[in-house]
PDB file of N, CA and C in Angstrom:
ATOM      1  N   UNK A   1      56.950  96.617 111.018  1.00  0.00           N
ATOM      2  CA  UNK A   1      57.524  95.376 111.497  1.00  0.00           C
ATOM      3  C   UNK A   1      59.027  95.388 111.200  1.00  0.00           C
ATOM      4  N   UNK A   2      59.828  95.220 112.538  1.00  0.00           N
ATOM      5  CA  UNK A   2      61.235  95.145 111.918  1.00  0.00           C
ATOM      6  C   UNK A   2      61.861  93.884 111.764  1.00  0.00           C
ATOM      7  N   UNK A   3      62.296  93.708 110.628  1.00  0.00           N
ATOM      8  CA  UNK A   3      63.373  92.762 111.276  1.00  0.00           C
ATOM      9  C   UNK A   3      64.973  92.184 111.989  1.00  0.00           C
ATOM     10  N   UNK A   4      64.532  91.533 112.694  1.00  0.00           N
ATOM     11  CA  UNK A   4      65.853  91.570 114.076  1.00  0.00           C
ATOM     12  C   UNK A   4      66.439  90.533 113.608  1.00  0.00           C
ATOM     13  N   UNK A   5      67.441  90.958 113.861  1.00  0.00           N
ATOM     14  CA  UNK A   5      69.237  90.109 112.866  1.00  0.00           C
ATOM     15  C   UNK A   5      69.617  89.390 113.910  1.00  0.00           C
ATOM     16  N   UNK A   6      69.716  87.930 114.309  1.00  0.00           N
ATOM     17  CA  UNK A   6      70.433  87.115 115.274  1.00  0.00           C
ATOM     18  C   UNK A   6      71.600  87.305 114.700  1.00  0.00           C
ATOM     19  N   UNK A   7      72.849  88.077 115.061  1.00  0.00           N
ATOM     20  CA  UNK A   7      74.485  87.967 114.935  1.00  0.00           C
ATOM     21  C   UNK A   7      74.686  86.758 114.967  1.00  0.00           C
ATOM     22  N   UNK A   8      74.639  85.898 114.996  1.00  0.00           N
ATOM     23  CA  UNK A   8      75.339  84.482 115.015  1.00  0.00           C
ATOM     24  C   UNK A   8      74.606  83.529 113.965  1.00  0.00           C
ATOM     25  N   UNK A   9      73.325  84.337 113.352  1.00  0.00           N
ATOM     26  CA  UNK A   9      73.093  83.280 111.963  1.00  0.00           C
ATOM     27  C   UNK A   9      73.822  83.938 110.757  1.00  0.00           C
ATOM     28  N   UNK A  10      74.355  84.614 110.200  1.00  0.00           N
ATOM     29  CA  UNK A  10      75.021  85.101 109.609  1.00  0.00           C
ATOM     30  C   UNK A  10      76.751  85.147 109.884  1.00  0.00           C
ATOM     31  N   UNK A  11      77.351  84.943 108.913  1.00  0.00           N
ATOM     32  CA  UNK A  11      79.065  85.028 108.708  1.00  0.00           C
ATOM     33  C   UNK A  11      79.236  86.587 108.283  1.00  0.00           C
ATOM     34  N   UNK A  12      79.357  87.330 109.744  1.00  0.00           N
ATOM     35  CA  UNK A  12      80.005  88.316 109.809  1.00  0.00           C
ATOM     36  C   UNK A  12      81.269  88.659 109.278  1.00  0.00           C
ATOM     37  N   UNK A  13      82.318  87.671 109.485  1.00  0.00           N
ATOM     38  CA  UNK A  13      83.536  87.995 108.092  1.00  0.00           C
ATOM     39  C   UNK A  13      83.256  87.889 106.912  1.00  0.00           C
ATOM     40  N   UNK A  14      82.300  87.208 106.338  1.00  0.00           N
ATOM     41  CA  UNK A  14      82.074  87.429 104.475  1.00  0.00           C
ATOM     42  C   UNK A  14      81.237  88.436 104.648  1.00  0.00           C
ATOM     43  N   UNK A  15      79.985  89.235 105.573  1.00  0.00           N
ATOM     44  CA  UNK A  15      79.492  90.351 104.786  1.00  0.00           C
ATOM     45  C   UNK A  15      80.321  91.407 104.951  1.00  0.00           C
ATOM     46  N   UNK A  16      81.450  91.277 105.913  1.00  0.00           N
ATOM     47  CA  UNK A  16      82.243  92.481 105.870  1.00  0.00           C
ATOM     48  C   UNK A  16      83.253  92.697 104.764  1.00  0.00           C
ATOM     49  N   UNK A  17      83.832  91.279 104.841  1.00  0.00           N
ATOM     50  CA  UNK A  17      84.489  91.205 103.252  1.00  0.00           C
ATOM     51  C   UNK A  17      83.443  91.865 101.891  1.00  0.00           C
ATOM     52  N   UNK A  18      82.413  91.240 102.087  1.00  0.00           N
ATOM     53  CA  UNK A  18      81.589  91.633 100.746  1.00  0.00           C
ATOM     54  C   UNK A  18      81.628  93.043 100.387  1.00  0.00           C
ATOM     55  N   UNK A  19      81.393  93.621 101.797  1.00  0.00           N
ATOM     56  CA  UNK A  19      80.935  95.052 102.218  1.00  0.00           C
ATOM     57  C   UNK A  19      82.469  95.747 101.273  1.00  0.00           C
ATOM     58  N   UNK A  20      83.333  95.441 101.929  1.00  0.00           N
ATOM     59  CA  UNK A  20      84.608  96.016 101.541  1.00  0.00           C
ATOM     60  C   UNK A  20      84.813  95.473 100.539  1.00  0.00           C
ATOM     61  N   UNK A  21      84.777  94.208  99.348  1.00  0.00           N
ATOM     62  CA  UNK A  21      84.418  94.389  98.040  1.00  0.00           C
ATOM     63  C   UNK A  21      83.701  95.106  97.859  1.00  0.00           C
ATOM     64  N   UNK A  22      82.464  95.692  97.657  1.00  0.00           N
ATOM     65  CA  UNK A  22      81.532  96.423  96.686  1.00  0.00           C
ATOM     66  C   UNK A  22      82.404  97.364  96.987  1.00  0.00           C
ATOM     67  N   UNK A  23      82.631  97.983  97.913  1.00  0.00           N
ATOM     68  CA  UNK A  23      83.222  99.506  98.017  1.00  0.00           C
ATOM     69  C   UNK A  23      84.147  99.765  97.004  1.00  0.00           C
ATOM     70  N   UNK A  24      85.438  98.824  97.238  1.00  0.00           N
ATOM     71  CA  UNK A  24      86.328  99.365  96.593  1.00  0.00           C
ATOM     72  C   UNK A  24      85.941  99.190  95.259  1.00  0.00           C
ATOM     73  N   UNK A  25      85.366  98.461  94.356  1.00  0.00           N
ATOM     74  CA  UNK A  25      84.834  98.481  92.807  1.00  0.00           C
ATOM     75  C   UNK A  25      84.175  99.489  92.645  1.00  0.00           C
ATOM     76  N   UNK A  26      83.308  99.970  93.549  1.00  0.00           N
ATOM     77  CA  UNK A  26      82.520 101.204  93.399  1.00  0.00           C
ATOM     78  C   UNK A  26      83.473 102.826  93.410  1.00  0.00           C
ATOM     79  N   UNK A  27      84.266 102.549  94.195  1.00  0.00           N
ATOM     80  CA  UNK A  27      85.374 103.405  94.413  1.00  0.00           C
ATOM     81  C   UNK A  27      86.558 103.582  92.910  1.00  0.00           C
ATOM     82  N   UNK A  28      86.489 102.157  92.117  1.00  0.00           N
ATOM     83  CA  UNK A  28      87.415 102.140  91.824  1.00  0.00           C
ATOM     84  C   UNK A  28      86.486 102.602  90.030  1.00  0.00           C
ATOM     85  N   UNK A  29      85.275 102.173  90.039  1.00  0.00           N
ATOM     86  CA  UNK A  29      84.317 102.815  88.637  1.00  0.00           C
ATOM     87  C   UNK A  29      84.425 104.202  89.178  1.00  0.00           C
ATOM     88  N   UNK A  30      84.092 104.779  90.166  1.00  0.00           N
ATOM     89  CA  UNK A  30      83.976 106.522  89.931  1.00  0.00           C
ATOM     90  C   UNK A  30      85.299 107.218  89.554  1.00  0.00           C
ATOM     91  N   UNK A  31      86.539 106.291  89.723  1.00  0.00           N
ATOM     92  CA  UNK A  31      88.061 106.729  89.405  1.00  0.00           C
ATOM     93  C   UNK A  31      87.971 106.746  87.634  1.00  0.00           C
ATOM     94  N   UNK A  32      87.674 105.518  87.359  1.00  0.00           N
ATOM     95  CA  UNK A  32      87.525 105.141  85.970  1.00  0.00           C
ATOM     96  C   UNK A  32      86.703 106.029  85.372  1.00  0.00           C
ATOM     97  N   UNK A  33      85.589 106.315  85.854  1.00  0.00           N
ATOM     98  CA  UNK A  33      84.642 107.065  85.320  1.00  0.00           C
ATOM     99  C   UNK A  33      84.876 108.951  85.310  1.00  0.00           C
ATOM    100  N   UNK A  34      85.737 108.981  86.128  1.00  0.00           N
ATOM    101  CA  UNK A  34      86.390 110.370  86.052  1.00  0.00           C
ATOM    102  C   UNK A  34      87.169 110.704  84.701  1.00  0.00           C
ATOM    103  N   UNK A  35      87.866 109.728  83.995  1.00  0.00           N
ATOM    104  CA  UNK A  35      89.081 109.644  83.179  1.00  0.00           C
ATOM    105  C   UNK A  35      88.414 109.650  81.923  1.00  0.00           C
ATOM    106  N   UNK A  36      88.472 110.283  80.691  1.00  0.00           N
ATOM    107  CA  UNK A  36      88.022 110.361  79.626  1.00  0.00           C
ATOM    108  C   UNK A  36      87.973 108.764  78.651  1.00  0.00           C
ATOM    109  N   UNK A  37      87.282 107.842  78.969  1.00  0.00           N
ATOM    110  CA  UNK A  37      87.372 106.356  78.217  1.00  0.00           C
ATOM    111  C   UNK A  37      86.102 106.455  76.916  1.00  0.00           C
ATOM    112  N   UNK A  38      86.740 104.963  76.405  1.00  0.00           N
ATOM    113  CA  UNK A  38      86.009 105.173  75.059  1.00  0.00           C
ATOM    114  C   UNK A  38      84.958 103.731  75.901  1.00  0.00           C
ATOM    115  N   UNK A  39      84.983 103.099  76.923  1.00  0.00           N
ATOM    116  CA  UNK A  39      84.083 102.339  76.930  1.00  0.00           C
ATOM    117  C   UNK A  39      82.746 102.247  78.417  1.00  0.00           C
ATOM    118  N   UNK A  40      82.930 101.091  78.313  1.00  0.00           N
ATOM    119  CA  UNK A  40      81.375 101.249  79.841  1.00  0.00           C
ATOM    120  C   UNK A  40      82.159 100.337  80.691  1.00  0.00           C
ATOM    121  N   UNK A  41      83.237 100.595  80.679  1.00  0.00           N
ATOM    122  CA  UNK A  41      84.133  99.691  81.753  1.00  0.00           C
ATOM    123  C   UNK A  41      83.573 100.110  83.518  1.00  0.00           C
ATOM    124  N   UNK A  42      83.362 101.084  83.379  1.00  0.00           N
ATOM    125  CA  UNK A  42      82.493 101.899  84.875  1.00  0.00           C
ATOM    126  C   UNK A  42      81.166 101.449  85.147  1.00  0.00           C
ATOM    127  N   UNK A  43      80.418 101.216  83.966  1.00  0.00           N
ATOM    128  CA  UNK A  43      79.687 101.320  84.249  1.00  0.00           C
ATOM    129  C   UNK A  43      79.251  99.662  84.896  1.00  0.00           C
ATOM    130  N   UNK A  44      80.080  99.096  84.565  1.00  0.00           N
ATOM    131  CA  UNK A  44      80.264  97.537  84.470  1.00  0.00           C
ATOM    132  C   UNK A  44      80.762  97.167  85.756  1.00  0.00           C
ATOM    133  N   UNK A  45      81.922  97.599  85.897  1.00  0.00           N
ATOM    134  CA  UNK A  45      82.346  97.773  87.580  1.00  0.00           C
ATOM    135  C   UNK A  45      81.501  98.355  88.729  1.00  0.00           C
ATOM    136  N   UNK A  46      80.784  98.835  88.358  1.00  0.00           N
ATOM    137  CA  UNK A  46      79.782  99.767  89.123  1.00  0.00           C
ATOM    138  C   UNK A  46      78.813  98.431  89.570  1.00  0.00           C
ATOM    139  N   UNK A  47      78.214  98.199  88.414  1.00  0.00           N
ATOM    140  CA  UNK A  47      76.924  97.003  88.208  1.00  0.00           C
ATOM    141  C   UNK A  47      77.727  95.750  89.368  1.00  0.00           C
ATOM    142  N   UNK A  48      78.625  95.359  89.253  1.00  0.00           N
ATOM    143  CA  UNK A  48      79.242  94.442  89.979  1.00  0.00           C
ATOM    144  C   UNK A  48      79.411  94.754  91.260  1.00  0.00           C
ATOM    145  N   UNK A  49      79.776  95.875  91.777  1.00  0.00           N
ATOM    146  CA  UNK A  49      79.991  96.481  93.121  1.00  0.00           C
ATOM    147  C   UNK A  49      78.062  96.621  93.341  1.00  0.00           C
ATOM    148  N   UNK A  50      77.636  96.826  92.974  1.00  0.00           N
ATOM    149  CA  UNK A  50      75.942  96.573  93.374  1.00  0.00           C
ATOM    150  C   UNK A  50      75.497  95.027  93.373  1.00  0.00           C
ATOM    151  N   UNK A  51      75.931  94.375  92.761  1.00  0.00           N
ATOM    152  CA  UNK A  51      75.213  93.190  92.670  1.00  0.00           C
ATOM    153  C   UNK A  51      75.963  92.295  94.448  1.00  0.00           C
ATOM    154  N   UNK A  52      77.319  92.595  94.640  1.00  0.00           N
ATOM    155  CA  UNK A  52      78.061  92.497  95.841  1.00  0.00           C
ATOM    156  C   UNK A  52      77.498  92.737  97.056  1.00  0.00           C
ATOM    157  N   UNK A  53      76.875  94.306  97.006  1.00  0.00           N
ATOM    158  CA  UNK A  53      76.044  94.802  97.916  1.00  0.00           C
ATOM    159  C   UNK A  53      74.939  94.181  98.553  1.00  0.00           C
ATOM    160  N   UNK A  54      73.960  93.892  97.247  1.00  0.00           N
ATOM    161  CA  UNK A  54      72.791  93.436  97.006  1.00  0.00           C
ATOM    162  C   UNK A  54      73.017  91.835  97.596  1.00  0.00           C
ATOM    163  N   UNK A  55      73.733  90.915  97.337  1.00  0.00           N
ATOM    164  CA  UNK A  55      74.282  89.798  98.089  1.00  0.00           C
ATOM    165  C   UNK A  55      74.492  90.257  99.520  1.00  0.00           C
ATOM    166  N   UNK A  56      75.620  91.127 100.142  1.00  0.00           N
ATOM    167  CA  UNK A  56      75.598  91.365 101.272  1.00  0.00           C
ATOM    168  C   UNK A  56      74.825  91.938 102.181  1.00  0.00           C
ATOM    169  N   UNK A  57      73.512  92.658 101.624  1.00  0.00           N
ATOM    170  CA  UNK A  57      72.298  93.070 102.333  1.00  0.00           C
ATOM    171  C   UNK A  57      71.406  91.369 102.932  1.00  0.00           C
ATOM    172  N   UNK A  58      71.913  90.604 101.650  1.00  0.00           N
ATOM    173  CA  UNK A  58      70.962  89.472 101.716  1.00  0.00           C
ATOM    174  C   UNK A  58      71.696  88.744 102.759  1.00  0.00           C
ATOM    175  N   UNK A  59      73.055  88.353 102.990  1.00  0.00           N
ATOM    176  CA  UNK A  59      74.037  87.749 103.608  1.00  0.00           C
ATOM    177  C   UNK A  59      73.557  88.408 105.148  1.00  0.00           C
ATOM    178  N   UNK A  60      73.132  89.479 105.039  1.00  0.00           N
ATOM    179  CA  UNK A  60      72.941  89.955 106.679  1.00  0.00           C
ATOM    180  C   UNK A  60      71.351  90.118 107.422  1.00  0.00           C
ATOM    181  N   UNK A  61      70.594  89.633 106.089  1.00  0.00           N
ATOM    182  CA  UNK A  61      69.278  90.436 106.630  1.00  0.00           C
ATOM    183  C   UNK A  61      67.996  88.965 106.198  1.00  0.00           C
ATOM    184  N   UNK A  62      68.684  88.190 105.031  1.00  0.00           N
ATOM    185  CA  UNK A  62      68.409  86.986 105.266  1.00  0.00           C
ATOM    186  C   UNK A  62      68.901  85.769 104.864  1.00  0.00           C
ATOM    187  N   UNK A  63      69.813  85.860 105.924  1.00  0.00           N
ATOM    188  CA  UNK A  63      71.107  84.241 105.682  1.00  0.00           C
ATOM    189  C   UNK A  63      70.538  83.085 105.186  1.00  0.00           C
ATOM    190  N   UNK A  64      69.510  82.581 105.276  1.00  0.00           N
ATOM    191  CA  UNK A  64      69.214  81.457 105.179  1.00  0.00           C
ATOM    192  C   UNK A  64      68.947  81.205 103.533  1.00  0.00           C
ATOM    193  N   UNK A  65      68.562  82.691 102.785  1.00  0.00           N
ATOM    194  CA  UNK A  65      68.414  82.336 101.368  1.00  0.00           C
ATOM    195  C   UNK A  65      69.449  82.640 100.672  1.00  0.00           C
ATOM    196  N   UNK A  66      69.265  81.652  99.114  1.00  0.00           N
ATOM    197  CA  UNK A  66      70.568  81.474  98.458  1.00  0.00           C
ATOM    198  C   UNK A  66      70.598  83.402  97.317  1.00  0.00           C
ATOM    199  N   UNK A  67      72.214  83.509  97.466  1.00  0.00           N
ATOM    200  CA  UNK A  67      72.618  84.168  97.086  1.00  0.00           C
ATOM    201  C   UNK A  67      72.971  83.780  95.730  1.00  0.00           C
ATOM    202  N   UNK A  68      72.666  83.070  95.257  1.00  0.00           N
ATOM    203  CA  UNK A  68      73.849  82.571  93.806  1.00  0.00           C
ATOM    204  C   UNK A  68      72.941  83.689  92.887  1.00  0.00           C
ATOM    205  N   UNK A  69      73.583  83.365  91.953  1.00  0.00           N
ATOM    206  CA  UNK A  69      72.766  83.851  90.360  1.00  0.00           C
ATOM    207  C   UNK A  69      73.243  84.915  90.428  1.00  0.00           C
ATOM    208  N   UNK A  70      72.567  86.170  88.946  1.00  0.00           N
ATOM    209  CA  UNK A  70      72.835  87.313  88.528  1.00  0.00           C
ATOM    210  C   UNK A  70      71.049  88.045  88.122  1.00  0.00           C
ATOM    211  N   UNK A  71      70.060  87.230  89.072  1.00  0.00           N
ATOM    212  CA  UNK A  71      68.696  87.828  88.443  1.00  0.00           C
ATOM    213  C   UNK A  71      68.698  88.752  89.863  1.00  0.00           C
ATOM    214  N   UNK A  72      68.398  90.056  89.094  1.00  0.00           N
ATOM    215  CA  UNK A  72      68.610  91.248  90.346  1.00  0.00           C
ATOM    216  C   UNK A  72      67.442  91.376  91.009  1.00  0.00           C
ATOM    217  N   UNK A  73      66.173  91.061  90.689  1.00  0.00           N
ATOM    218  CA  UNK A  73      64.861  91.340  90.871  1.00  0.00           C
ATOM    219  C   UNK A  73      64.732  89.951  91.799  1.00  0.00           C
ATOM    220  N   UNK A  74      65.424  88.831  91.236  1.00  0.00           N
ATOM    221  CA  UNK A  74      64.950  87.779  92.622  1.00  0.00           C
ATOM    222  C   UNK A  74      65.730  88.136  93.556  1.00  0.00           C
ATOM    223  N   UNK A  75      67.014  88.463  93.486  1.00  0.00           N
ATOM    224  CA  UNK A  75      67.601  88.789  94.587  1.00  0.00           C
ATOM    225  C   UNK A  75      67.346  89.731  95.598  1.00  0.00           C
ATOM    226  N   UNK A  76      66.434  90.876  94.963  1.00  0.00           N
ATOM    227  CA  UNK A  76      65.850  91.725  95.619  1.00  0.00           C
ATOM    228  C   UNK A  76      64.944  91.497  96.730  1.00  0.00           C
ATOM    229  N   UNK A  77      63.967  90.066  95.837  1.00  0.00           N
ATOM    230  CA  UNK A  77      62.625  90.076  96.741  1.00  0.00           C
ATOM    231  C   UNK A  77      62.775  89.264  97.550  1.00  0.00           C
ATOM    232  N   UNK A  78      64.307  89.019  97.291  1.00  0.00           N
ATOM    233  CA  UNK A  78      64.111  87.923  98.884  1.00  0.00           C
ATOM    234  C   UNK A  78      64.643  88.759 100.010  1.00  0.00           C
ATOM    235  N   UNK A  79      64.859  89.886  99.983  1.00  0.00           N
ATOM    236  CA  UNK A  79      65.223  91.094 101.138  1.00  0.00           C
ATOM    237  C   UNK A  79      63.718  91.224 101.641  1.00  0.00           C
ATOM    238  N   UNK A  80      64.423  91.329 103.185  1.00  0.00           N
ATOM    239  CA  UNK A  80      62.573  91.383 104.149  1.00  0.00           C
ATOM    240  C   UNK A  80      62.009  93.171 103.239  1.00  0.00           C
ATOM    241  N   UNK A  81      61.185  93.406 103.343  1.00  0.00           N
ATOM    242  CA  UNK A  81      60.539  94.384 102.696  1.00  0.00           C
ATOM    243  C   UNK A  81      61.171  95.863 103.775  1.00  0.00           C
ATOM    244  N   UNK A  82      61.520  95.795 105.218  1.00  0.00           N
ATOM    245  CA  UNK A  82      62.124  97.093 105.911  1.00  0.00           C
ATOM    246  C   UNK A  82      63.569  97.672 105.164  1.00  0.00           C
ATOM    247  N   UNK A  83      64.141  96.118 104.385  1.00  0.00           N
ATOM    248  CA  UNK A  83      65.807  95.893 103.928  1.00  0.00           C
ATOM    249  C   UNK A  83      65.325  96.804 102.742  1.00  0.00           C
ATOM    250  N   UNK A  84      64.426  96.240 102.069  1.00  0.00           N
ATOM    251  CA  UNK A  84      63.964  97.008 100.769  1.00  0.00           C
ATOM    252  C   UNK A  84      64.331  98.876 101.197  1.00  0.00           C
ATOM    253  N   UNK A  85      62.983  98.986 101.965  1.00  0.00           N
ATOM    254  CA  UNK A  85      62.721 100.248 102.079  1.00  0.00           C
ATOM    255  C   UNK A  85      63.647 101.268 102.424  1.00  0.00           C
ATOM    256  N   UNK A  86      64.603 100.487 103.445  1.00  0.00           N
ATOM    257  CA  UNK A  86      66.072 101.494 103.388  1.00  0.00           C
ATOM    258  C   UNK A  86      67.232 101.712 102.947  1.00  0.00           C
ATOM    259  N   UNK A  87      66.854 100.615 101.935  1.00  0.00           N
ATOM    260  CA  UNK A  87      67.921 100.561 100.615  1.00  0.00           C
ATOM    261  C   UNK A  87      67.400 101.812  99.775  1.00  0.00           C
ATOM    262  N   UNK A  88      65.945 102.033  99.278  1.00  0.00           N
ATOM    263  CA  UNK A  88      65.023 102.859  98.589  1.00  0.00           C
ATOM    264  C   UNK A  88      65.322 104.109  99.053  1.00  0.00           C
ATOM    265  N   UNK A  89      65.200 104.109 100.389  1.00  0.00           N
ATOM    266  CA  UNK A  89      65.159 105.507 101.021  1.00  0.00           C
ATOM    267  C   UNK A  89      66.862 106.205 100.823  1.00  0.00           C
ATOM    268  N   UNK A  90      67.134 105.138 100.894  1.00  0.00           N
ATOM    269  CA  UNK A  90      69.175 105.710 100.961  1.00  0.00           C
ATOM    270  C   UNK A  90      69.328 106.150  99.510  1.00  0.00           C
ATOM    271  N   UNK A  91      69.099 105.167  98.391  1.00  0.00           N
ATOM    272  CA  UNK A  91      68.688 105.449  96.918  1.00  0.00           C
ATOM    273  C   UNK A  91      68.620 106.934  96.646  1.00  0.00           C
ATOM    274  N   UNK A  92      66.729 106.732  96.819  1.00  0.00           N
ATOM    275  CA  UNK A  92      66.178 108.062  96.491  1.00  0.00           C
ATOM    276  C   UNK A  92      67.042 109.396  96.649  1.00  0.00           C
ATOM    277  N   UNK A  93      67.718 109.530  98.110  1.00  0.00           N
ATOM    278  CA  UNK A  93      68.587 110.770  98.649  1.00  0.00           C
ATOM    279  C   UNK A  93      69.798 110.595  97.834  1.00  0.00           C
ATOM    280  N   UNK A  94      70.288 109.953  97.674  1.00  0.00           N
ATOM    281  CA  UNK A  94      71.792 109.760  96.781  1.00  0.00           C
ATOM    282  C   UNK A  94      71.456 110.474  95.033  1.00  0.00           C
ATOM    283  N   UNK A  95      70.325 109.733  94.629  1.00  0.00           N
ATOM    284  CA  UNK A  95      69.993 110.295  93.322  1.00  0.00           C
ATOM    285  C   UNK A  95      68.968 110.804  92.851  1.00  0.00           C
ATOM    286  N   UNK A  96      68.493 111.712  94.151  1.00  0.00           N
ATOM    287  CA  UNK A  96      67.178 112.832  93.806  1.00  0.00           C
ATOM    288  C   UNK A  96      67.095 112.972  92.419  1.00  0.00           C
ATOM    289  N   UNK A  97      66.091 112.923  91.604  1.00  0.00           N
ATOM    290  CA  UNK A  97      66.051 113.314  90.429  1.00  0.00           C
ATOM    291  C   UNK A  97      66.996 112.858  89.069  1.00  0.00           C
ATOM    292  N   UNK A  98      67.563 111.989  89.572  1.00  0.00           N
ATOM    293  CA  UNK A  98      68.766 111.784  88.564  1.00  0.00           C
ATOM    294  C   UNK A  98      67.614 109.646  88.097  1.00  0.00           C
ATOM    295  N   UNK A  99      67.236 108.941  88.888  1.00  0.00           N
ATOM    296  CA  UNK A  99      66.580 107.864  88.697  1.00  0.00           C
ATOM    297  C   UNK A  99      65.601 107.730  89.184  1.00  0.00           C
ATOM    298  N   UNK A 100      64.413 106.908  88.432  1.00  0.00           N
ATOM    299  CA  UNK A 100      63.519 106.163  89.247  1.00  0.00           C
ATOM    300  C   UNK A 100      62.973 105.135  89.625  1.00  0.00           C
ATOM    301  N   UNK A 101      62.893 105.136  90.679  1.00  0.00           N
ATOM    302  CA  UNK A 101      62.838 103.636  91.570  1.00  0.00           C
ATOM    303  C   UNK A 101      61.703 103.006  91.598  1.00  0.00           C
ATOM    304  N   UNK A 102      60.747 104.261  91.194  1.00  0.00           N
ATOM    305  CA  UNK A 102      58.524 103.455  91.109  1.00  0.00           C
ATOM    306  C   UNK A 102      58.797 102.519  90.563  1.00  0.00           C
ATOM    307  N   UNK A 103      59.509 101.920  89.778  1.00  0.00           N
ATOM    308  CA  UNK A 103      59.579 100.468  88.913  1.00  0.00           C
ATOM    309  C   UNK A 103      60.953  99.753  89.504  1.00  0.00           C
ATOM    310  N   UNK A 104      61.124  99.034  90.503  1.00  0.00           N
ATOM    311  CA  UNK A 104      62.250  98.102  90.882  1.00  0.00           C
ATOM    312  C   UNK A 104      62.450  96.879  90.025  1.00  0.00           C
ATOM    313  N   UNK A 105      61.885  96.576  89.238  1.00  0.00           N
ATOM    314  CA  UNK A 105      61.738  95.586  88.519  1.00  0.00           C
ATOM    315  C   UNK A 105      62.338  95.892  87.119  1.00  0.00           C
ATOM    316  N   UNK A 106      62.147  96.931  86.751  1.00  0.00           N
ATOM    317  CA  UNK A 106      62.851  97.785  85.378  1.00  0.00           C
ATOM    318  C   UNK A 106      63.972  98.561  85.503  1.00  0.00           C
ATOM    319  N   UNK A 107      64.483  98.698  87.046  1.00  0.00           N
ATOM    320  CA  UNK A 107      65.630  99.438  87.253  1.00  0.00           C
ATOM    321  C   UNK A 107      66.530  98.053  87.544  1.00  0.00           C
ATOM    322  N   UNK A 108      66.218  96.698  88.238  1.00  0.00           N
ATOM    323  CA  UNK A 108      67.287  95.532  88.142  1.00  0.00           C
ATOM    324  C   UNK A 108      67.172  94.877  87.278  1.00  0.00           C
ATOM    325  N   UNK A 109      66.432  94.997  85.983  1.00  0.00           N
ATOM    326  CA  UNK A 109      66.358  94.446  85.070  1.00  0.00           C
ATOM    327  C   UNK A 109      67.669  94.854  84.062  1.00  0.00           C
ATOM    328  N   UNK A 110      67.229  96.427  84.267  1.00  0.00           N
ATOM    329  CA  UNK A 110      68.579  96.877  83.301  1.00  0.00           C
ATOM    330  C   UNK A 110      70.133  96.994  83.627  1.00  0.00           C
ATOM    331  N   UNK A 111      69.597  96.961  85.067  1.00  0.00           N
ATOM    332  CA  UNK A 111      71.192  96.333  85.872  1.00  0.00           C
ATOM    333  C   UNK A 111      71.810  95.026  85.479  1.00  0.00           C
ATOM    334  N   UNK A 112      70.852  94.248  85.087  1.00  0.00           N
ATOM    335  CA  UNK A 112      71.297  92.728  84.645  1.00  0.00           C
ATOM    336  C   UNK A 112      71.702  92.776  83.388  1.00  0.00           C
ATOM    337  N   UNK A 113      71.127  94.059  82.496  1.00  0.00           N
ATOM    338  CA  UNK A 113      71.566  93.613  81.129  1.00  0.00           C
ATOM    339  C   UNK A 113      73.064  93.696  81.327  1.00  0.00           C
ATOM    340  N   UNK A 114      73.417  95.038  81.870  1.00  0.00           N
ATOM    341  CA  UNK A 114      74.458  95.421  82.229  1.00  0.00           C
ATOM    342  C   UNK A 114      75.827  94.300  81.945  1.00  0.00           C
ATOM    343  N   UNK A 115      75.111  93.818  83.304  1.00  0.00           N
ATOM    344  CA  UNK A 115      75.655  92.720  83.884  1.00  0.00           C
ATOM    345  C   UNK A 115      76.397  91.553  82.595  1.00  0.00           C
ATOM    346  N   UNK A 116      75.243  91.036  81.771  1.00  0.00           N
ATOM    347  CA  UNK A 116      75.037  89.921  81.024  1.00  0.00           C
ATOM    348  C   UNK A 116      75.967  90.562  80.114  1.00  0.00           C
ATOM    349  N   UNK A 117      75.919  91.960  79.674  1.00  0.00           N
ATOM    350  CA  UNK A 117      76.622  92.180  78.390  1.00  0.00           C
ATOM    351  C   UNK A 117      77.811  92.224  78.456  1.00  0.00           C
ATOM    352  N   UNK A 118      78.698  92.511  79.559  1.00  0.00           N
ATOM    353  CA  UNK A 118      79.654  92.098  80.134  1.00  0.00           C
ATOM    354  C   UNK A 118      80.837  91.409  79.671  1.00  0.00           C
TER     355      UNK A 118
END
């Protein structure tokens, strides 16, 4: 079952903005994260450029629910389940072997600590 995006229920200038926030934070932790630091400043910037994302998947795939908060796991499940799966599938190929995703619930959980410790 797919789901089909009406262009006109969604604000195409904020998910593109969003879009182009996460990037550049994400862009701008792998710079940071190149450079020999004593802290998790990357890893923190990173967490934020995902949580951006994770809003702008929702901003495009289902406008009508609220984006607020920092709980990664509700934010997740309100993505239609196809949004899920090709977020997963894009995932999986990016970090073969490096994470695992069988538990979505324990992988945005620890994204939030992230987040919270902040």
């Amino acid at each position: 079952m797919t789901n089909k995006i009406n262009p006109q229920s969604f604000n195409k200038v904020d998910a593109l903005r969003m879009y182009e926030e996460a990037k550049g934070r994400i862009y701008d932790a792998e710079l940071l994260q190149g450079m020999l630091t004593k802290s998790d400043s990357a890893s923190i910037i990173k967490v934020l450029g995902f949580e951006v994302l994770l809003k702008c998947a929702l901003c495009i795939s289902a406008p009508k629910q609220s984006r607020r908060g920092h709980k990664y796991g509700d934010l997740w499940s309100k993505l239609p389940s196809n949004v899920q799966n090709m977020v997963l599938d894009s995932a999986k190929s990016r970090m073969e072997g490096h994470a695992d995703f069988r538990d979505i619930d324990r992988v945005s959980g620890s994204l939030q600590i992230v987040f919270e410790k902040a």
